[in-house]
Protein backbone atom coordinates (compact mmCIF):
# COMPACT_ATOMS: atom_id res chain seq x y z
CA UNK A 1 -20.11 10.37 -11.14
CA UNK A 2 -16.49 9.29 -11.75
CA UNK A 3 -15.12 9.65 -15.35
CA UNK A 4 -12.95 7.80 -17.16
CA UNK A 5 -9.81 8.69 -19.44
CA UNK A 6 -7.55 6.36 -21.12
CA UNK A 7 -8.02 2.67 -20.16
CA UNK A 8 -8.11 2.79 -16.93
CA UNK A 9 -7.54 6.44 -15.62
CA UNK A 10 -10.90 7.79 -13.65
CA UNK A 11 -11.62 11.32 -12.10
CA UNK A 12 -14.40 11.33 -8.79
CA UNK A 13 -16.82 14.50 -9.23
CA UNK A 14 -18.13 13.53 -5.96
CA UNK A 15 -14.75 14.63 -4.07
CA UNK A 16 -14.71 11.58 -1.68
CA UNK A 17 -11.99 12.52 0.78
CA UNK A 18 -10.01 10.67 3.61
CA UNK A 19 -11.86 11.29 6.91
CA UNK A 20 -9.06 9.85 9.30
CA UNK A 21 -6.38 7.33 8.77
CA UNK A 22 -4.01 5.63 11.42
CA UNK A 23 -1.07 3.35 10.82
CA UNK A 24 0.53 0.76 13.22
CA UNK A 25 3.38 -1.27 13.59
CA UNK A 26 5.91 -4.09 15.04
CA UNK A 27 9.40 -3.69 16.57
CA UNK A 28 11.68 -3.17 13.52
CA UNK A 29 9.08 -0.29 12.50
CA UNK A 30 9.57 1.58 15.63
CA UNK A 31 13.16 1.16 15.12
CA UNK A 32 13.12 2.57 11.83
CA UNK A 33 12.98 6.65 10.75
CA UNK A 34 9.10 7.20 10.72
CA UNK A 35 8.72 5.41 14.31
CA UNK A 36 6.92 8.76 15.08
CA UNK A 37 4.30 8.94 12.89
CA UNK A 38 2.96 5.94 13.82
CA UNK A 39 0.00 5.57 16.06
CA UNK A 40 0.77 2.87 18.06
CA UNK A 41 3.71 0.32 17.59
CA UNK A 42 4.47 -2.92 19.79
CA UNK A 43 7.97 -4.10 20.97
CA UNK A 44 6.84 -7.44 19.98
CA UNK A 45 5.81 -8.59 17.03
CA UNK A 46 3.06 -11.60 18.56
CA UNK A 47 1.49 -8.60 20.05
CA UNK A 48 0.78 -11.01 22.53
CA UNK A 49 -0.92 -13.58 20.34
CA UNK A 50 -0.22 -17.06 19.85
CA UNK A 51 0.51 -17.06 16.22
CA UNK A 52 2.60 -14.89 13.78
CA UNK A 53 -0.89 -15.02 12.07
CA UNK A 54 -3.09 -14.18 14.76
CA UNK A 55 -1.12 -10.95 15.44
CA UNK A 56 -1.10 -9.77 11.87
CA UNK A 57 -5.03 -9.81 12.44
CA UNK A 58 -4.56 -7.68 15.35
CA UNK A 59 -2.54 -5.33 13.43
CA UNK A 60 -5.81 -4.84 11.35
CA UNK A 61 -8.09 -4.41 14.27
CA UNK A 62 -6.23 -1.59 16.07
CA UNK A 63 -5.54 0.36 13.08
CA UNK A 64 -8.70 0.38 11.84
CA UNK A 65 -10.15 1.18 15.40
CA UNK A 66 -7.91 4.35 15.48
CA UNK A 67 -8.68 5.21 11.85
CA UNK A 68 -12.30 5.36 13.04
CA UNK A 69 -11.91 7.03 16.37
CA UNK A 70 -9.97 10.15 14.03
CA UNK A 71 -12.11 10.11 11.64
CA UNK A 72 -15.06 10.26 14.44
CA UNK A 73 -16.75 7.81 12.70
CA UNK A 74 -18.72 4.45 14.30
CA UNK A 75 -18.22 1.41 12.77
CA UNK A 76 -21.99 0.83 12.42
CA UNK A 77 -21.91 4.01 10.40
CA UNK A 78 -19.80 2.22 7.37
CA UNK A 79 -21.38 0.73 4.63
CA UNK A 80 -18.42 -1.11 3.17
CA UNK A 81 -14.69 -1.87 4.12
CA UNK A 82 -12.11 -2.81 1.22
CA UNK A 83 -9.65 -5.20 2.67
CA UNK A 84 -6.50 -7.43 2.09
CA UNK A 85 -3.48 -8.65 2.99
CA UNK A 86 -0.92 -11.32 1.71
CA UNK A 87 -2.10 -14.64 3.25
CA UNK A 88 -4.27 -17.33 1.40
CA UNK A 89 -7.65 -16.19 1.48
CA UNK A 90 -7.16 -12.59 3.52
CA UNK A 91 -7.19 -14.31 6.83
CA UNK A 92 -5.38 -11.71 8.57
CA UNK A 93 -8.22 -9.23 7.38
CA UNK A 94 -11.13 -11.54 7.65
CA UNK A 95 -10.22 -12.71 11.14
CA UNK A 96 -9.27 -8.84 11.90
CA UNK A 97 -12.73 -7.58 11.24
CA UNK A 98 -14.89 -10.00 12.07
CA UNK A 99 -15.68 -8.49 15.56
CA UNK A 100 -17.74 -6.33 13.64
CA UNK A 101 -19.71 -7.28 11.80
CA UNK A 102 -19.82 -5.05 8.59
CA UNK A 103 -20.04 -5.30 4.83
CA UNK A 104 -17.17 -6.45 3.73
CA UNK A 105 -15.25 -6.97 0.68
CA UNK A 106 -11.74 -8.90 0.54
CA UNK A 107 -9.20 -7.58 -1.73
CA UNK A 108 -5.95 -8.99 -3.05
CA UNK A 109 -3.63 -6.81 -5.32
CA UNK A 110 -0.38 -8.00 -3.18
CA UNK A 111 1.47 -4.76 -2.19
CA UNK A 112 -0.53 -2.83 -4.00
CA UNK A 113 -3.37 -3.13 -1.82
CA UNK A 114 -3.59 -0.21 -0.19
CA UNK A 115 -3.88 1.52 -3.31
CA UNK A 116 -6.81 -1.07 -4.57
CA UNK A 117 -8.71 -0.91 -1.49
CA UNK A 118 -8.44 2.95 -1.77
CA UNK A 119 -9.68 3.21 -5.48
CA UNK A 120 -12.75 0.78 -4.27
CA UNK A 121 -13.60 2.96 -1.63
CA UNK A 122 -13.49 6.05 -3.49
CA UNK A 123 -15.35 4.65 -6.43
CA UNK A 124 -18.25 2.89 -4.40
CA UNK A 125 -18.42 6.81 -2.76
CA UNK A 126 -18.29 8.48 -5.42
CA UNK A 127 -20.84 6.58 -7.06
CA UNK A 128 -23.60 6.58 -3.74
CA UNK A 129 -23.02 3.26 -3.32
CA UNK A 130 -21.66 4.33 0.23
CA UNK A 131 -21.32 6.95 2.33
CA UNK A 132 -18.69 6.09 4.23
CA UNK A 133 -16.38 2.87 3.48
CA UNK A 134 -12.78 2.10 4.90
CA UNK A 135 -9.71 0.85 3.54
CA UNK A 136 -7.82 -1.40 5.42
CA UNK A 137 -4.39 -3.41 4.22
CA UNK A 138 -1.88 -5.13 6.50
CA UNK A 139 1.36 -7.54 6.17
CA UNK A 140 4.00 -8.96 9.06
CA UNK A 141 7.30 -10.67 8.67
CA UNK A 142 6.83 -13.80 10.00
CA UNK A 143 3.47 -14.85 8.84
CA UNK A 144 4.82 -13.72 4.78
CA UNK A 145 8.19 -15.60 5.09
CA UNK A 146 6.18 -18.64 6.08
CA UNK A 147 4.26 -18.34 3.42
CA UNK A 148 5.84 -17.21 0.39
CA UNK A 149 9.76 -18.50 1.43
CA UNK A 150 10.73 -20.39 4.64
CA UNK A 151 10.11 -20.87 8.24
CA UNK A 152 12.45 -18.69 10.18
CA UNK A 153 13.43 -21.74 11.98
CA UNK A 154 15.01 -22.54 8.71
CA UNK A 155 17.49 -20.04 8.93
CA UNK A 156 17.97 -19.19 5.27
CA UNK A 157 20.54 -16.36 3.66
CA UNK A 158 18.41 -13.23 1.89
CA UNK A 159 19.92 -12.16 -1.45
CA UNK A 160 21.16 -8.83 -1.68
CA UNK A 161 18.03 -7.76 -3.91
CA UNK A 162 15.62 -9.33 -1.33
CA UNK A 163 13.26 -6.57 0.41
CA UNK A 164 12.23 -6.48 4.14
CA UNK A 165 8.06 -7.62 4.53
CA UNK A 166 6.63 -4.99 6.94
CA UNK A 167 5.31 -5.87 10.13
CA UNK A 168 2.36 -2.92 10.05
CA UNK A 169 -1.15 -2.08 8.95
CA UNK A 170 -3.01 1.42 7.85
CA UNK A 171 -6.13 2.03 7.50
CA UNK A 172 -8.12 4.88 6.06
CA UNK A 173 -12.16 6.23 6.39
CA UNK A 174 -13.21 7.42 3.45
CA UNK A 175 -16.11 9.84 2.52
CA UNK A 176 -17.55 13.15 1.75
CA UNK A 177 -17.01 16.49 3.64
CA UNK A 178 -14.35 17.33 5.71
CA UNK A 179 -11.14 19.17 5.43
CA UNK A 180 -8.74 16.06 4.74
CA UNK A 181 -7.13 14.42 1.58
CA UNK A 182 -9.51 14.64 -1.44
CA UNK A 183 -8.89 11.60 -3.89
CA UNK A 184 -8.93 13.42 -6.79
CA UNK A 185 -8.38 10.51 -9.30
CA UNK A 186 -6.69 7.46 -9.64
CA UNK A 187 -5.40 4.71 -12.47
CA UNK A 188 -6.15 0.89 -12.10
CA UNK A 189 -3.21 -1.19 -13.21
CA UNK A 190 -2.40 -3.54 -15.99
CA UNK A 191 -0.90 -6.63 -15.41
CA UNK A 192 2.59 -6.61 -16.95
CA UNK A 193 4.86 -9.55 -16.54
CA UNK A 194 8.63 -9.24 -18.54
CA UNK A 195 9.64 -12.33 -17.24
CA UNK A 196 11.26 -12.44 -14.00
CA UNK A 197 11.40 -15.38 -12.08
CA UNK A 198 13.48 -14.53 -9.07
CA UNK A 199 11.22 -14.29 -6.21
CA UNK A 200 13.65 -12.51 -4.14
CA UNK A 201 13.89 -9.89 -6.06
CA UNK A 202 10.73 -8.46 -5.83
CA UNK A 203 11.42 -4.78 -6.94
CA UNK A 204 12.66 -6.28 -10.25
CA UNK A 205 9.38 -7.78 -11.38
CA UNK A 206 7.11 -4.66 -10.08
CA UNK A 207 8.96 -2.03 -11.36
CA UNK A 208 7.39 -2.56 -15.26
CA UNK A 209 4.00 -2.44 -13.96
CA UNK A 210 4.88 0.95 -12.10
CA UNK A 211 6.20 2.33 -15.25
CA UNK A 212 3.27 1.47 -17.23
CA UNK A 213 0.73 3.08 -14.78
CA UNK A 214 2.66 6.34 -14.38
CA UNK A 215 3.12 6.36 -18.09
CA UNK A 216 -0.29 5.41 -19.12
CA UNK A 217 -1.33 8.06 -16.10
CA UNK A 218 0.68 10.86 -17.18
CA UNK A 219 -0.45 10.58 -20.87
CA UNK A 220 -4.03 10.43 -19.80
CA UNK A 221 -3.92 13.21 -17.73
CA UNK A 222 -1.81 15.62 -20.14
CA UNK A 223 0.89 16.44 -16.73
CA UNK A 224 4.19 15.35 -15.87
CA UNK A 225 6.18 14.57 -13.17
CA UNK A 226 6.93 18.06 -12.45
CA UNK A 227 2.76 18.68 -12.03
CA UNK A 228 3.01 16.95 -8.67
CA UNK A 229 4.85 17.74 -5.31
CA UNK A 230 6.44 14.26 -4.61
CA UNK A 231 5.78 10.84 -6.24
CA UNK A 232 5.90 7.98 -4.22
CA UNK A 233 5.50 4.27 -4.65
CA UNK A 234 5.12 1.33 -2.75
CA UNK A 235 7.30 -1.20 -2.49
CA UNK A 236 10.46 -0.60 -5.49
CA UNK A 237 12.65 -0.11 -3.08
CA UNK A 238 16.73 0.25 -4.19
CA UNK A 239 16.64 -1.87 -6.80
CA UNK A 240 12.87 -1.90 -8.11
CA UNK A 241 13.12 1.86 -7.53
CA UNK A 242 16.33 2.70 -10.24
CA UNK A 243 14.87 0.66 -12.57
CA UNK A 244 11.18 2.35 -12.38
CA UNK A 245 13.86 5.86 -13.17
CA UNK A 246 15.02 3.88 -16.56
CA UNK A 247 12.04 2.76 -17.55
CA UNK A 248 10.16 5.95 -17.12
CA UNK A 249 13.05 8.29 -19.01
CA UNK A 250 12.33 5.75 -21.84
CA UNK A 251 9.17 6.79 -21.91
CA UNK A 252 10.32 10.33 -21.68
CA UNK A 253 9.15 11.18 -17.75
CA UNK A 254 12.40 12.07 -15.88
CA UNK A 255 10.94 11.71 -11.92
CA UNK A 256 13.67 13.32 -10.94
CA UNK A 257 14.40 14.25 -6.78
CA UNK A 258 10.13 13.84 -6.41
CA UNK A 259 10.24 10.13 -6.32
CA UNK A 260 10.85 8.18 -3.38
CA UNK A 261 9.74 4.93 -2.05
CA UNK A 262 7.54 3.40 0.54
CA UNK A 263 10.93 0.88 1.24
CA UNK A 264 13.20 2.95 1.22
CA UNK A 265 11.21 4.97 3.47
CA UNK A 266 10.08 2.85 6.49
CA UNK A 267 13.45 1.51 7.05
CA UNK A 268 17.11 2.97 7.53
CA UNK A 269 18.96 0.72 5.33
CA UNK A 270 22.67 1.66 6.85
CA UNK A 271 20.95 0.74 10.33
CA UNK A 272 18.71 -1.77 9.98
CA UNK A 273 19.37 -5.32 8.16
CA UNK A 274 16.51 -4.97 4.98
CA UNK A 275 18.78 -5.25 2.03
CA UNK A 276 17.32 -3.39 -0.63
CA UNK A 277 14.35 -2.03 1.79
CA UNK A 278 11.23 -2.56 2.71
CA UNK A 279 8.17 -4.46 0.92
CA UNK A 280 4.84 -6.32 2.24
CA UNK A 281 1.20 -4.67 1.81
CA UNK A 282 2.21 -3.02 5.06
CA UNK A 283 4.73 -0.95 4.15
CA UNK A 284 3.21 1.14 1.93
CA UNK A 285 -0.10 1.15 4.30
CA UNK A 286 1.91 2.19 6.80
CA UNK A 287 3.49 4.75 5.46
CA UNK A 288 0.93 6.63 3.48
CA UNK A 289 -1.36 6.06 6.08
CA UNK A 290 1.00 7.49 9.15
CA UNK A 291 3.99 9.74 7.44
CA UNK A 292 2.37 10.95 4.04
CA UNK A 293 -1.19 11.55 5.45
CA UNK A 294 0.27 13.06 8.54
CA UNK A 295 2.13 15.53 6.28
CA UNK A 296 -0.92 16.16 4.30
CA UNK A 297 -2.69 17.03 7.53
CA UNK A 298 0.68 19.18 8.78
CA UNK A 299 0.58 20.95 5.77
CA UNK A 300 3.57 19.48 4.41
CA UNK A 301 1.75 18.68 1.17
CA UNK A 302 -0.55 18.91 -0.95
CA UNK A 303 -0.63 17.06 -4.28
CA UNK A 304 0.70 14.12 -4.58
CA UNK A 305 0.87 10.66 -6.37
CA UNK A 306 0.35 6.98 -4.34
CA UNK A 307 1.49 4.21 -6.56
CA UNK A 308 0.67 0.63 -4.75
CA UNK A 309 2.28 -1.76 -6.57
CA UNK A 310 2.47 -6.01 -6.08
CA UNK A 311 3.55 -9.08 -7.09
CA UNK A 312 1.12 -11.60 -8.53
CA UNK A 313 2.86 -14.33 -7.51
CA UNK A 314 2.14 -17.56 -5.06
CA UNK A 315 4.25 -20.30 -3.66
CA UNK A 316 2.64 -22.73 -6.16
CA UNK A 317 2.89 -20.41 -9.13
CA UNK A 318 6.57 -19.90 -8.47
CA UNK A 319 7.09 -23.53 -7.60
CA UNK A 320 6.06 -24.51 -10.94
CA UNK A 321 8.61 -21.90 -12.61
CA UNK A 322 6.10 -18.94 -13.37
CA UNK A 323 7.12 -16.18 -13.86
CA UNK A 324 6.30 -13.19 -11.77
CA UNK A 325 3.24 -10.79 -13.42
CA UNK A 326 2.78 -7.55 -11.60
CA UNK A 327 0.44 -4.69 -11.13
CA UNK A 328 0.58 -0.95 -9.93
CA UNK A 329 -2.59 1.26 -8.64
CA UNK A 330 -1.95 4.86 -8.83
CA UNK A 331 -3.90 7.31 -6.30
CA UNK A 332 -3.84 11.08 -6.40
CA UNK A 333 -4.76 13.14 -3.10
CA UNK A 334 -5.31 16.83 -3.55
CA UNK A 335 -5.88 19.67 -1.15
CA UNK A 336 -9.23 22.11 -1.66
């Protein structure tokens, strides 16, 4: 049985691990650095569906249809998939999953998703409540800019702190046995909200939530940055990502060359228009689930931090001059 340390800090005894995982993505993604450790990427981002919506749902089906064919797993054989994305209601994982038919639980944590939908899983396995569940997170351009900004039709300037939403999806089988990533433990987020209001500047407002995890996670756990082969969250980016190094030394946890970020990963910022990088549930689905968990399986690495973390935000909240609250899931993956 999973225990707890701290407030929100929790250990798995039952060593549920990641069976397969498989990422996929749209045009700019195979233009970017990581195009390779992708599974499957399309030149165009409908993916030959009618609506910017519609697609985004597709994203969801065919990465969660590789995830299961490497993990060797039928879908029958899952007794729960964790799921979300960034639309009203979690159409785009809804309408991706309803082919078949399984028990399913919607999830919405913003970009930290794929970190939520990962703690779920593990706890639900840990606990017997499943054998095998999946974890499935998605985002695409289009559909979030329609959403949370402007119609692309409208032809609006980005802001210089303004992050690129991810046209991709990852998905992940989790359960017991195997030889891959072991989630080891995790820490569920606070919210924390200092007041930003600028909803193009998305890195700003997550970046305290990041730092209170990793602090909170740290202290729990009696380690330090140095305990762990790289630290990586998801989406910071350039701006969100120097502030989360401020806040942190504060705190007195120097991440020093370990950190990166999901953003800053995906995309080649001297290349490829994204301003401060990348952002969207995607992105950091993607990449854990194609370039970190490839690595892990290449024996690239072997301990390291996951940090999902996402805006609380929605057009009506931000309409009406909220501010933006935030929250960051932290997942550790071990090899043993």
């Amino acid at each position: 049985m999973a225990e707890r340390w701290g407030a929100g800090t929790v250990t798995f005894s039952a060593r549920p691990r990641v069976l397969g995982h498989a990422a996929v993505g749209g045009k700019k993604e195979s233009e970017g650095p990581l195009a390779a450790e992708f599974d499957k990427l399309f030149a165009d981002d409908t993916l030959g569906e009618d609506t910017w919506e519609q697609a985004e749902s597709r994203l969801v089906t065919e990465a969660f249809s590789a995830a299961l064919e490497k993990a060797g797993v039928d879908a029958a054989e899952l007794h729960a998939v964790f799921a979300g994305d960034l639309l009203n209601q979690c159409i785009a994982s809804t309408f991706g999953l309803r082919e078949f038919s399984l028990p399913f639980m919607g999830q919405f944590g913003a970009c930290s998703t794929m970190a939520q939908t990962l703690l779920a899983a593990a706890v639900f396995v840990d606990g017997g409540a499943a054998d095998v569940c999946a974890a499935v997170t998605s985002s695409h351009f289009c559909t979030a800019e329609r959403q949370f900004r402007f119609p692309l039709e409208y032809g609006g300037q980005r802001t210089p702190t303004s992050q690129w939403t991810a046209t991709a999806a990852g998905a992940a089988i989790v359960g017991l046995g195997g030889r891959g990533a072991r989630i080891a433990d995790g820490c569920i987020g606070r919210v924390v909200d200092l007041g930003v209001t600028d909803m193009n500047n998305m890195g700003a407002a997550m970046a305290p939530a990041a730092a209170d995890t990793l602090a909170r996670y740290f202290r729990d756990t009696g380690t330090t940055p140095d305990d762990y082969e790289r630290i990586v969250t998801g989406d910071l980016s350039a701006v969100g990502g120097a502030l989360l190094r401020n806040l942190l030394k504060k705190e007195g946890f120097d991440l020093g060359d370990r950190y990166t970020d999901c953003g800053l990963l995906l995309y080649d910022r001297k290349t490829q228009d994204v301003h401060a990088g990348g952002s969207g549930c995607g992105c950091s689905a993607g990449v854990l689930c194609g370039h970190l968990l490839n690595r892990f399986d290449r024996s690239e690495l072997s301990d390291f931090l996951f940090v999902g973390t996402g805006a609380l935000m929605s057009p009506t909240s931000c309409q009406q001059g909220e501010s933006i609250p935030a929250v960051a899931h932290l997942v550790h993956f071990v090899r043993d």
